[in-house]
Protein backbone atom coordinates (compact mmCIF):
# COMPACT_ATOMS: atom_id res chain seq x y z
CA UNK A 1 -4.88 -0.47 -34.05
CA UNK A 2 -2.04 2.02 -32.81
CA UNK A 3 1.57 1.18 -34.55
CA UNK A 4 3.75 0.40 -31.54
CA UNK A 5 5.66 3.95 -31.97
CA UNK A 6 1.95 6.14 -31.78
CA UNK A 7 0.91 3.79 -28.90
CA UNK A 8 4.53 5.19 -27.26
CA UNK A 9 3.88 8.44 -27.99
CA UNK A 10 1.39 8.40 -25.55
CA UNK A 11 2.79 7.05 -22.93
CA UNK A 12 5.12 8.85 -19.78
CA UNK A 13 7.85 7.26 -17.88
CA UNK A 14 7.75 6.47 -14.33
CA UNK A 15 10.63 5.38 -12.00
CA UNK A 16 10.30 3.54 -9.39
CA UNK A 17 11.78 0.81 -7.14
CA UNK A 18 10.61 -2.93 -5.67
CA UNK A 19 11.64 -5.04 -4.01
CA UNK A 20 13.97 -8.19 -5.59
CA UNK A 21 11.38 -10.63 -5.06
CA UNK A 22 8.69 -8.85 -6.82
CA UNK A 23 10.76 -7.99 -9.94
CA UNK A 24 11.83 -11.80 -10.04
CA UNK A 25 7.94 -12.30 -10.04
CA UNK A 26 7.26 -9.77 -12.81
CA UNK A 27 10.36 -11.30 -14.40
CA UNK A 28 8.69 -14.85 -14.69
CA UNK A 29 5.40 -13.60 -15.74
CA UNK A 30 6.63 -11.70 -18.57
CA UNK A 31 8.58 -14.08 -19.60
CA UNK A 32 5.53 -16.80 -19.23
CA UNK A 33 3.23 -14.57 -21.23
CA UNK A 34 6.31 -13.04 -23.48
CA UNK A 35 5.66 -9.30 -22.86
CA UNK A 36 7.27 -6.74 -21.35
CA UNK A 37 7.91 -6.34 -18.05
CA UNK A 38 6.31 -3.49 -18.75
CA UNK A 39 2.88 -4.66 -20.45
CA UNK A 40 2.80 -6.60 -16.69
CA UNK A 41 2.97 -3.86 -14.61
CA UNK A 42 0.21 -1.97 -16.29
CA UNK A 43 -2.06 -5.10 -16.48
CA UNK A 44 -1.63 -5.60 -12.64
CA UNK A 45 -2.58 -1.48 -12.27
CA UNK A 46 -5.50 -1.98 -14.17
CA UNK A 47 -6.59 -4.78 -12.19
CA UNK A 48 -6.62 -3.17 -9.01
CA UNK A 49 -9.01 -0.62 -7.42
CA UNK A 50 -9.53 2.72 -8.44
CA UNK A 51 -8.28 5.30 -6.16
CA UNK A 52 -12.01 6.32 -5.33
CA UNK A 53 -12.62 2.78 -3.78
CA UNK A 54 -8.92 2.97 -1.83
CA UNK A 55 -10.19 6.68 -0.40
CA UNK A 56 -13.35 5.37 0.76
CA UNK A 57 -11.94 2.51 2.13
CA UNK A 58 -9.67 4.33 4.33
CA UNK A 59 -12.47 6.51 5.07
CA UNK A 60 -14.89 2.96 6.17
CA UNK A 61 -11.87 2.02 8.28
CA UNK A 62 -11.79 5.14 10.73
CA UNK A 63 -15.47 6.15 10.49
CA UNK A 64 -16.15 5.37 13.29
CA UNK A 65 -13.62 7.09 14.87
CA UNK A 66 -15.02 10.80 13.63
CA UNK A 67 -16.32 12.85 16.61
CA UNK A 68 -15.23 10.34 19.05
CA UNK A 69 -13.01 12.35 21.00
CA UNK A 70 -14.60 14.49 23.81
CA UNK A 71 -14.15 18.15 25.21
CA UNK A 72 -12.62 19.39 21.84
CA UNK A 73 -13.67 22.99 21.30
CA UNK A 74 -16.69 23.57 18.68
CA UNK A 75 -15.36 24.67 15.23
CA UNK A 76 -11.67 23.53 15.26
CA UNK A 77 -11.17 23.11 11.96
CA UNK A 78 -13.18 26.04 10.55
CA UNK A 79 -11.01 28.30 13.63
CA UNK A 80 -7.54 26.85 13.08
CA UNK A 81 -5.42 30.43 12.13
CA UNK A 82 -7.62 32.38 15.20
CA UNK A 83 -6.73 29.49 17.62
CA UNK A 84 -2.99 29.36 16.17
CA UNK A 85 -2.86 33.20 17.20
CA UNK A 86 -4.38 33.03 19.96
CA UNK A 87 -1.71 30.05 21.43
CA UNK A 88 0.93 31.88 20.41
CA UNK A 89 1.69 29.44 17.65
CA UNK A 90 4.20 30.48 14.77
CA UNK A 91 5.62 33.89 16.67
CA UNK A 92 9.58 34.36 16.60
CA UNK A 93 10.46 33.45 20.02
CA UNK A 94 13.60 34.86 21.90
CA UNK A 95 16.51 32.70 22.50
């Protein structure tokens, strides 16, 4: 096992802010299980889902939605700069 100053070594800082309520929570639980508030928040990251499963879930919840919309051009997306141009999109306009 790591002495505590190696394991810190390793680690990087992150700032961030929540809400009073949930650092009153995180407050109690540390407290309950006497570590760090710290040692809590990286428990309760562990113990959520992977970014792959959050991606794909965003992806499940609009699926359906993909090529829904009707009389879109073919190609938008691989056309976007020669359809910019072409509207006139982006040119200095006069005042």
């Amino acid at each position: 096992m790591m002495s505590s100053m190696q394991y810190d070594a390793f680690m990087k800082t992150v700032t961030f802010r929540l809400p009073g309520a949930l650092i009153a929570e995180l407050d109690r639980e540390a407290r309950t299980r006497r570590v760090s508030k710290s040692v809590v928040v990286r428990d309760r990251l562990r113990a959520g889902a992977p970014a792959a499963d959050i991606r794909e879930a965003k992806f499940d919840g609009i699926a359906d939605l993909i090529g829904s919309v009707d009389r879109l051009p073919p190609g938008l997306s691989g056309e976007r700069k020669t359809r910019l141009k072409a509207t006139g999109y982006g040119r200095k306009r006069s005042r």
